[in-house]
Each structure stands twice: as C-alpha cells, then as structure tokens.
PDB file of N, CA and C in Angstrom:
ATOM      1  N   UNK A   1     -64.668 126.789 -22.962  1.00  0.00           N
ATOM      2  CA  UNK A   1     -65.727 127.405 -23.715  1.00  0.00           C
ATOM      3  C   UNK A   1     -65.735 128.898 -23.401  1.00  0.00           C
ATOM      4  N   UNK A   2     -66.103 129.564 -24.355  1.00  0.00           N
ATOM      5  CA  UNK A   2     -65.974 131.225 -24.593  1.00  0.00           C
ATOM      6  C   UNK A   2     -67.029 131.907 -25.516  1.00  0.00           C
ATOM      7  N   UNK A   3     -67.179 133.200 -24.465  1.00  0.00           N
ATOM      8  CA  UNK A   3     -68.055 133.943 -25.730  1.00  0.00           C
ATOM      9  C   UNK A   3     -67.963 133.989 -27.031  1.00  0.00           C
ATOM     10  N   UNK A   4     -68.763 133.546 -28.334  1.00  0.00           N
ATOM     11  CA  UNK A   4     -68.322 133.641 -28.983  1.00  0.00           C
ATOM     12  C   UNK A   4     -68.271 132.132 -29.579  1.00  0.00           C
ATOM     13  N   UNK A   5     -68.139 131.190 -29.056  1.00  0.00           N
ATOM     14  CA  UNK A   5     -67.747 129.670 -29.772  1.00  0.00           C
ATOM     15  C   UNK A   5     -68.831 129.207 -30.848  1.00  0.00           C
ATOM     16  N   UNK A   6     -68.976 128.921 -31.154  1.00  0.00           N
ATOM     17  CA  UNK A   6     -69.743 127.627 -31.976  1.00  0.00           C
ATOM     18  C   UNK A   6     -70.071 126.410 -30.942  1.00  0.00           C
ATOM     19  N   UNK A   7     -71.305 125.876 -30.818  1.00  0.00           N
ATOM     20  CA  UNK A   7     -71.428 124.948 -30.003  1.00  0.00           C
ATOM     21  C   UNK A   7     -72.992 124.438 -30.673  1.00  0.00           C
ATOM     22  N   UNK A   8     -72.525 123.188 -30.347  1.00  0.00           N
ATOM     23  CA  UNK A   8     -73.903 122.199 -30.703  1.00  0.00           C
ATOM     24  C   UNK A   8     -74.553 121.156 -29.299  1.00  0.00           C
ATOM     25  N   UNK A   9     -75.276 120.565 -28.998  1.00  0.00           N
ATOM     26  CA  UNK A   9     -75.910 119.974 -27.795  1.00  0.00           C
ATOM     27  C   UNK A   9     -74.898 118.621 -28.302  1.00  0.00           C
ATOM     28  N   UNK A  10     -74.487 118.034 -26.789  1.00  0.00           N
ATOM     29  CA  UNK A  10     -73.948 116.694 -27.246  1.00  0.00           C
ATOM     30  C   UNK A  10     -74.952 115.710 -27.200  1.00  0.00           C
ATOM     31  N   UNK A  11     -76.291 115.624 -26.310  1.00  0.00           N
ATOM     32  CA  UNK A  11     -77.203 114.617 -26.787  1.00  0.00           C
ATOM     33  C   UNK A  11     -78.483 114.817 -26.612  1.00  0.00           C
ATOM     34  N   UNK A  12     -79.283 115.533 -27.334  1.00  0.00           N
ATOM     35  CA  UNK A  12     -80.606 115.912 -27.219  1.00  0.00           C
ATOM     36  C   UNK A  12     -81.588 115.275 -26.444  1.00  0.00           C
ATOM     37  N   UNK A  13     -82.118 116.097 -25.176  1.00  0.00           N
ATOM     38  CA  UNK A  13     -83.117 115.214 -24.759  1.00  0.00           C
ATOM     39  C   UNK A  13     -84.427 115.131 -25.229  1.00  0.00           C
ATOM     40  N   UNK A  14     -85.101 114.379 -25.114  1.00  0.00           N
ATOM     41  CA  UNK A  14     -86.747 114.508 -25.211  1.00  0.00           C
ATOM     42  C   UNK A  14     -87.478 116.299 -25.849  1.00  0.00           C
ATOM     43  N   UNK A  15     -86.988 116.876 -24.820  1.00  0.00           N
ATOM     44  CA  UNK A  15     -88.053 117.780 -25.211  1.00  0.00           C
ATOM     45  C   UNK A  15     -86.844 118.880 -25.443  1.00  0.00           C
ATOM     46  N   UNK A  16     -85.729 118.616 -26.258  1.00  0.00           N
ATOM     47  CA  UNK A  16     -84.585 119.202 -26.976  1.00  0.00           C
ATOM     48  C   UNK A  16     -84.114 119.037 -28.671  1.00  0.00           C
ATOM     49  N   UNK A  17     -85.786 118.052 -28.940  1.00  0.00           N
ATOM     50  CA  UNK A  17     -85.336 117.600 -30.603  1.00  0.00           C
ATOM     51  C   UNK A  17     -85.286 118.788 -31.795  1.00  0.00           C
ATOM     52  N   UNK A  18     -85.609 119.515 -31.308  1.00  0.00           N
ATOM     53  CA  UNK A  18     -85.728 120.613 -32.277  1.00  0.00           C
ATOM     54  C   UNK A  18     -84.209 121.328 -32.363  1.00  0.00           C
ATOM     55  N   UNK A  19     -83.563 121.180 -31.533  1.00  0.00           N
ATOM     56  CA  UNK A  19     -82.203 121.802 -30.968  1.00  0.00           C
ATOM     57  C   UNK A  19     -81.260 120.684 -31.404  1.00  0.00           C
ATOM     58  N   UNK A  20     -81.784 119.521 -31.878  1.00  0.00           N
ATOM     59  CA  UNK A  20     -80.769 118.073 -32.130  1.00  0.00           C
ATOM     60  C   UNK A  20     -80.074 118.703 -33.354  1.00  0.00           C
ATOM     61  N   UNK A  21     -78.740 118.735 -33.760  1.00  0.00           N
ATOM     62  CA  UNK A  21     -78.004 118.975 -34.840  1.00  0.00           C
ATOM     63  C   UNK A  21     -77.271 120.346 -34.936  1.00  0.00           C
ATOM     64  N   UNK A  22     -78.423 120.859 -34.410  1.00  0.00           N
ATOM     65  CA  UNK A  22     -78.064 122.837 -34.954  1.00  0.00           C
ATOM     66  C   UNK A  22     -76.841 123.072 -33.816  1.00  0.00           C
ATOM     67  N   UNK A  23     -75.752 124.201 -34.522  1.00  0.00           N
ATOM     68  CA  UNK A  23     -74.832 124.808 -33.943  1.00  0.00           C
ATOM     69  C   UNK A  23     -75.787 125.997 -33.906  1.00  0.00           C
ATOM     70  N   UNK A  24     -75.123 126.596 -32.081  1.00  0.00           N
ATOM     71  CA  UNK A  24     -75.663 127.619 -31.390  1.00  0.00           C
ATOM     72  C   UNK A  24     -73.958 128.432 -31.110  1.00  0.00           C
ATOM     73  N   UNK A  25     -74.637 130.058 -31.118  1.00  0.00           N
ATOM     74  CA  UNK A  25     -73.489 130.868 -30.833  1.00  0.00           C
ATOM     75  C   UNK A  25     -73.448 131.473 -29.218  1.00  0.00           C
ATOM     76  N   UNK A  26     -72.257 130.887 -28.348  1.00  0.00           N
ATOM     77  CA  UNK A  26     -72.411 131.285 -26.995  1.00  0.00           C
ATOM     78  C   UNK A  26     -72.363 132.514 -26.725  1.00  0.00           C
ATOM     79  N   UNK A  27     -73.456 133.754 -26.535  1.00  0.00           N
ATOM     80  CA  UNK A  27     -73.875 134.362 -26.516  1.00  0.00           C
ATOM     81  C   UNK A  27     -73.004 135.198 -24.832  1.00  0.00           C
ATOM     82  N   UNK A  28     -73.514 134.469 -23.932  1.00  0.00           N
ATOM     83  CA  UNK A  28     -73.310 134.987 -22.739  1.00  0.00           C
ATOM     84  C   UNK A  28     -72.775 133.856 -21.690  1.00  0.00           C
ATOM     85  N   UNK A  29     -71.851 134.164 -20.684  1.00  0.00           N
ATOM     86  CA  UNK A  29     -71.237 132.840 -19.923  1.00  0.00           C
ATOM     87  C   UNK A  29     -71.007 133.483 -18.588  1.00  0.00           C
ATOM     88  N   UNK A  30     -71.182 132.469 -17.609  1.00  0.00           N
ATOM     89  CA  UNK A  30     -71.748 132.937 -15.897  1.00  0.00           C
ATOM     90  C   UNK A  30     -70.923 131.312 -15.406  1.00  0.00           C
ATOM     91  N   UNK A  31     -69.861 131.596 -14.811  1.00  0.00           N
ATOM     92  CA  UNK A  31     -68.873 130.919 -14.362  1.00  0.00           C
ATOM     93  C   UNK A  31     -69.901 130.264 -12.564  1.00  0.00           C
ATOM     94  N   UNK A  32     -69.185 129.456 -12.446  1.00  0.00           N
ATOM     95  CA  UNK A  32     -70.036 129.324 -10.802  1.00  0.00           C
ATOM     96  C   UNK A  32     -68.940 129.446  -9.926  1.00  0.00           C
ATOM     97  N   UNK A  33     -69.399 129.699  -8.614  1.00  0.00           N
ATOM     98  CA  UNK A  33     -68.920 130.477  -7.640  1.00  0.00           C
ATOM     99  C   UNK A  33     -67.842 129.482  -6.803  1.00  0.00           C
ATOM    100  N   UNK A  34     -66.640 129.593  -6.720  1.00  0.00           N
ATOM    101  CA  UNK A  34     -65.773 128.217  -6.049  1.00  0.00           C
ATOM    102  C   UNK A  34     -66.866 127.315  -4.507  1.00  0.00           C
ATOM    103  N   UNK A  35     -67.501 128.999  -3.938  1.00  0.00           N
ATOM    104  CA  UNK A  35     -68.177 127.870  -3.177  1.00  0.00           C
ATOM    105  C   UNK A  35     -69.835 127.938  -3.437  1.00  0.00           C
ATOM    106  N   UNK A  36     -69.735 127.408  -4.644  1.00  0.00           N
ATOM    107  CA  UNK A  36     -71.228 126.800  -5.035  1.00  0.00           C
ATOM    108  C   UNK A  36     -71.376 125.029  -5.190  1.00  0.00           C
ATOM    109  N   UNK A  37     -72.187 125.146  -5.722  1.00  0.00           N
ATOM    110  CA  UNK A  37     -72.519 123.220  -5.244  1.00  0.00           C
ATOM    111  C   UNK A  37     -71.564 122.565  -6.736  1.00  0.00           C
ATOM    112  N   UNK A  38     -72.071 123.407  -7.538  1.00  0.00           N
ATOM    113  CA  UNK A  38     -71.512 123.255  -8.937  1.00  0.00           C
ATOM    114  C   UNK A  38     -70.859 123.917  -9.343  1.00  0.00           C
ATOM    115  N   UNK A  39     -69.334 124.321  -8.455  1.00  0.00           N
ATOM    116  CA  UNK A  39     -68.120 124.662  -9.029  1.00  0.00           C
ATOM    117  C   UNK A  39     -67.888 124.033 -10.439  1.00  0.00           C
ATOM    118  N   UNK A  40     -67.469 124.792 -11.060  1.00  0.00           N
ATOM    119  CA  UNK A  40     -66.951 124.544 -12.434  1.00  0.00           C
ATOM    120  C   UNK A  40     -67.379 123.840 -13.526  1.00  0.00           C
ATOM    121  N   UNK A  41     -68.971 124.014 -12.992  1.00  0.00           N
ATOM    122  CA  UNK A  41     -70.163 123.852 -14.197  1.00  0.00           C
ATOM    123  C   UNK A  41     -70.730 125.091 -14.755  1.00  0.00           C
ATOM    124  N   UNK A  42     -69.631 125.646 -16.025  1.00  0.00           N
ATOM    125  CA  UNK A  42     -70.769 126.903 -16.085  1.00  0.00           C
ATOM    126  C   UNK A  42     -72.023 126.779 -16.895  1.00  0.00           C
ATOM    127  N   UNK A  43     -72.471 127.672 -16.670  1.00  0.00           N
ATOM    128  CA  UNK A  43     -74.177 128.012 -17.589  1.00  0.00           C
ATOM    129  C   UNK A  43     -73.700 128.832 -18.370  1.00  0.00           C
ATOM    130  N   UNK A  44     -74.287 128.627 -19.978  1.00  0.00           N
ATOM    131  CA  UNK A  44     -74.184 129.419 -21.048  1.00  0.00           C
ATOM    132  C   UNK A  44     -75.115 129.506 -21.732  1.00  0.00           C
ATOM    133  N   UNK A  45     -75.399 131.204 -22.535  1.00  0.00           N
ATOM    134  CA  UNK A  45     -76.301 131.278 -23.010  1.00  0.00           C
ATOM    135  C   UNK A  45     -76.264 132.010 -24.180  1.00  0.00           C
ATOM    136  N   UNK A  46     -77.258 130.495 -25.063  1.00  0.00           N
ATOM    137  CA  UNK A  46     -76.727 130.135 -26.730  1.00  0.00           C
ATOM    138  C   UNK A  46     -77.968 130.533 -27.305  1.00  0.00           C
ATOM    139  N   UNK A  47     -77.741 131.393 -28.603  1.00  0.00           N
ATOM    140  CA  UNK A  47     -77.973 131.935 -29.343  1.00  0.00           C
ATOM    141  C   UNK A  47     -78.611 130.875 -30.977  1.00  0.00           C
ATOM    142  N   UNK A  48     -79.731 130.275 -30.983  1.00  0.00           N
ATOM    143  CA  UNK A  48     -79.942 129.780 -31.997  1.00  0.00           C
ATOM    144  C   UNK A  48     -80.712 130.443 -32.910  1.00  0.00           C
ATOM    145  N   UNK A  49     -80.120 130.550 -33.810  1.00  0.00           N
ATOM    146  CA  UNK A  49     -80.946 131.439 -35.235  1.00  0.00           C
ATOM    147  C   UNK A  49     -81.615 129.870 -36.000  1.00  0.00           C
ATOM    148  N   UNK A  50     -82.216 129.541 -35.437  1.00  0.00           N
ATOM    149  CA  UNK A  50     -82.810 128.702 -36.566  1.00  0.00           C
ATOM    150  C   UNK A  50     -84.053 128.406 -37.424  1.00  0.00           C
ATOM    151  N   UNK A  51     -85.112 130.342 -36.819  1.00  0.00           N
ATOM    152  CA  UNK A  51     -86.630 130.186 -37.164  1.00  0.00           C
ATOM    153  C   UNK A  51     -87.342 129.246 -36.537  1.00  0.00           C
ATOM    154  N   UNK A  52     -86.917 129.036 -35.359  1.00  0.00           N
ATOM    155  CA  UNK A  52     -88.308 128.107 -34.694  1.00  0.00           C
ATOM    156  C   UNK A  52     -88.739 129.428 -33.626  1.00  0.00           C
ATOM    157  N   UNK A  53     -90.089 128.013 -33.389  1.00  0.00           N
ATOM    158  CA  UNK A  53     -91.277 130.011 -32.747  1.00  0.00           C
ATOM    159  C   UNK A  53     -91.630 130.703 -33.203  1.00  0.00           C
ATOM    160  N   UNK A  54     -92.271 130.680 -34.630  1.00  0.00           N
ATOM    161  CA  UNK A  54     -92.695 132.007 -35.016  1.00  0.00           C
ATOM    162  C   UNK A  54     -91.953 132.681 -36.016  1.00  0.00           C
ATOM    163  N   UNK A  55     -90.817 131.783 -36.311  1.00  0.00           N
ATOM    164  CA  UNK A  55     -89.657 132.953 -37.410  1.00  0.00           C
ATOM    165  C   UNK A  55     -88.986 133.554 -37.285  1.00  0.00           C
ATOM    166  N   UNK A  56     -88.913 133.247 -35.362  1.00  0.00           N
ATOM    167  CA  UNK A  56     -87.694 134.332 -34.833  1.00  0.00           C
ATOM    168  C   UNK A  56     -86.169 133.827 -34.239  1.00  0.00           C
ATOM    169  N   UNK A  57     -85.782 133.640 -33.363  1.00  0.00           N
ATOM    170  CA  UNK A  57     -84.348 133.178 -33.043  1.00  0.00           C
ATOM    171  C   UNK A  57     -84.928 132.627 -31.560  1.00  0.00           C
ATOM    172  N   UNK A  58     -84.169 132.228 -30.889  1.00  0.00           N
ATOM    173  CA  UNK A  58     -84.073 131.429 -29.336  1.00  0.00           C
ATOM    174  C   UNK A  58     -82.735 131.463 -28.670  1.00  0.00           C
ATOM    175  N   UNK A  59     -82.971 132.229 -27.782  1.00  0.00           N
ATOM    176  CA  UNK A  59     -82.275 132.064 -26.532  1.00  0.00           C
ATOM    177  C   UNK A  59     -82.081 131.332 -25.624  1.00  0.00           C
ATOM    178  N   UNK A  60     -81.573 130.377 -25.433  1.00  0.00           N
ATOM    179  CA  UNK A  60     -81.576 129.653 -24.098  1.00  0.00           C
ATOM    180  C   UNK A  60     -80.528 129.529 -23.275  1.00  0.00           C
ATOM    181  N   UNK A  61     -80.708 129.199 -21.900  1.00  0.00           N
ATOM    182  CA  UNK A  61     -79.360 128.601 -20.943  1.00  0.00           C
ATOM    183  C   UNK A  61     -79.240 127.485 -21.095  1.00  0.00           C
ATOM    184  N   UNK A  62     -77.727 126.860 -21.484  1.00  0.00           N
ATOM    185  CA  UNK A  62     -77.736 125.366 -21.120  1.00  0.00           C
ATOM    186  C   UNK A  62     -76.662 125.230 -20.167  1.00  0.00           C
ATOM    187  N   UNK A  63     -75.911 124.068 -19.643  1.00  0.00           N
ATOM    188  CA  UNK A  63     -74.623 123.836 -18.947  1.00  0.00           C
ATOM    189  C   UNK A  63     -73.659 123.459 -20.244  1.00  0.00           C
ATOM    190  N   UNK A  64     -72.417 123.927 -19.447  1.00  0.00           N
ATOM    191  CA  UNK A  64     -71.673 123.845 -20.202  1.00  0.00           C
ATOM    192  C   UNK A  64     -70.912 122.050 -20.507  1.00  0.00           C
ATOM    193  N   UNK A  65     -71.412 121.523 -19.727  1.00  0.00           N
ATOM    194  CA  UNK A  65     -71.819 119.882 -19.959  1.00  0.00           C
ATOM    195  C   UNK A  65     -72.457 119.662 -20.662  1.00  0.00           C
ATOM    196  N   UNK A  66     -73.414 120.320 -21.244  1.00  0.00           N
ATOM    197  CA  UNK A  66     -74.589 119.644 -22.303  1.00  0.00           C
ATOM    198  C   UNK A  66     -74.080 120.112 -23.269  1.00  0.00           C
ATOM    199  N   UNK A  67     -72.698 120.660 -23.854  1.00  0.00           N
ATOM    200  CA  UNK A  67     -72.430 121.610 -24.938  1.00  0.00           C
ATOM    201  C   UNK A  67     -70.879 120.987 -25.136  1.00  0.00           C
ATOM    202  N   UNK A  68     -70.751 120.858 -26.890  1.00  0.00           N
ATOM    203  CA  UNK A  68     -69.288 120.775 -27.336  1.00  0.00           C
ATOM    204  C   UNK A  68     -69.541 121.517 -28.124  1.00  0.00           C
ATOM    205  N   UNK A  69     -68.085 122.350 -28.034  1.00  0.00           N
ATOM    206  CA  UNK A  69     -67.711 123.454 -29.052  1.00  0.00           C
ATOM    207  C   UNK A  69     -67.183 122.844 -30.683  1.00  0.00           C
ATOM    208  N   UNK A  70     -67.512 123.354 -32.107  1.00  0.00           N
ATOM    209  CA  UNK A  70     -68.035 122.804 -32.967  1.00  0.00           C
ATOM    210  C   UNK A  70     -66.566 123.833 -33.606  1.00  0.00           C
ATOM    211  N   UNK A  71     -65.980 123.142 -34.528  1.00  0.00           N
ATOM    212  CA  UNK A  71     -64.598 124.011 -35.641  1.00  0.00           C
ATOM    213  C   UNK A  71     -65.311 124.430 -36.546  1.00  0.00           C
TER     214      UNK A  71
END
C-alpha cells in the first residue's frame, strides 16, 4: 500500500457503517518501527470525500490491515 492508492475498509465495524462500501484515497502512510510491537502494521491516513459531517470530507487513521487497495 502507497500514497496515493484507492482503498476501501475490508469489514466495517459497528461504529464504521457509514465508511461500509466507500473507496478512500491514502492520503498519508507512517511505516512502524522494526522495534515496535507492531512491526509491519502500518497506519494510514485515508481521505474520504463522501459529505458526511456537515458536507465536508473525513480524515481518518486506519491500519493497514483494515484496508484493501481497490483497481
């Protein structure tokens, strides 16, 4: 995964239904540290334009486990 991808959630949780379906653009990516607990889980942060909140866009961090990149 790379700045830049297309990515959608692979399984929405509970309080993620609003985020169920929509492709997000990976915005920003923060690799983890070889000696962190969670080597080679990165965190990415996706870019959804989809007008929720107010009419505006959403930012969030997810793992890069909770994310497949979308063609």
């Amino acid at each position: 995964m790379k700045v830049g991808d297309a990515v959608k959630l692979k399984k929405a949780k509970a309080y993620q239904l609003a985020l169920d379906g929509l492709v997000g653009i990976v915005v920003e990516l923060v690799s983890t540290a070889p000696n962190d607990v969670r080597y080679g889980e990165d965190i990415c942060r996706i870019f959804w334009g989809h007008g929720l909140f107010g009419g505006g866009v959403d930012k969030s961090w997810r793992r890069s486990s909770e994310l497949e990149v979308v063609a």
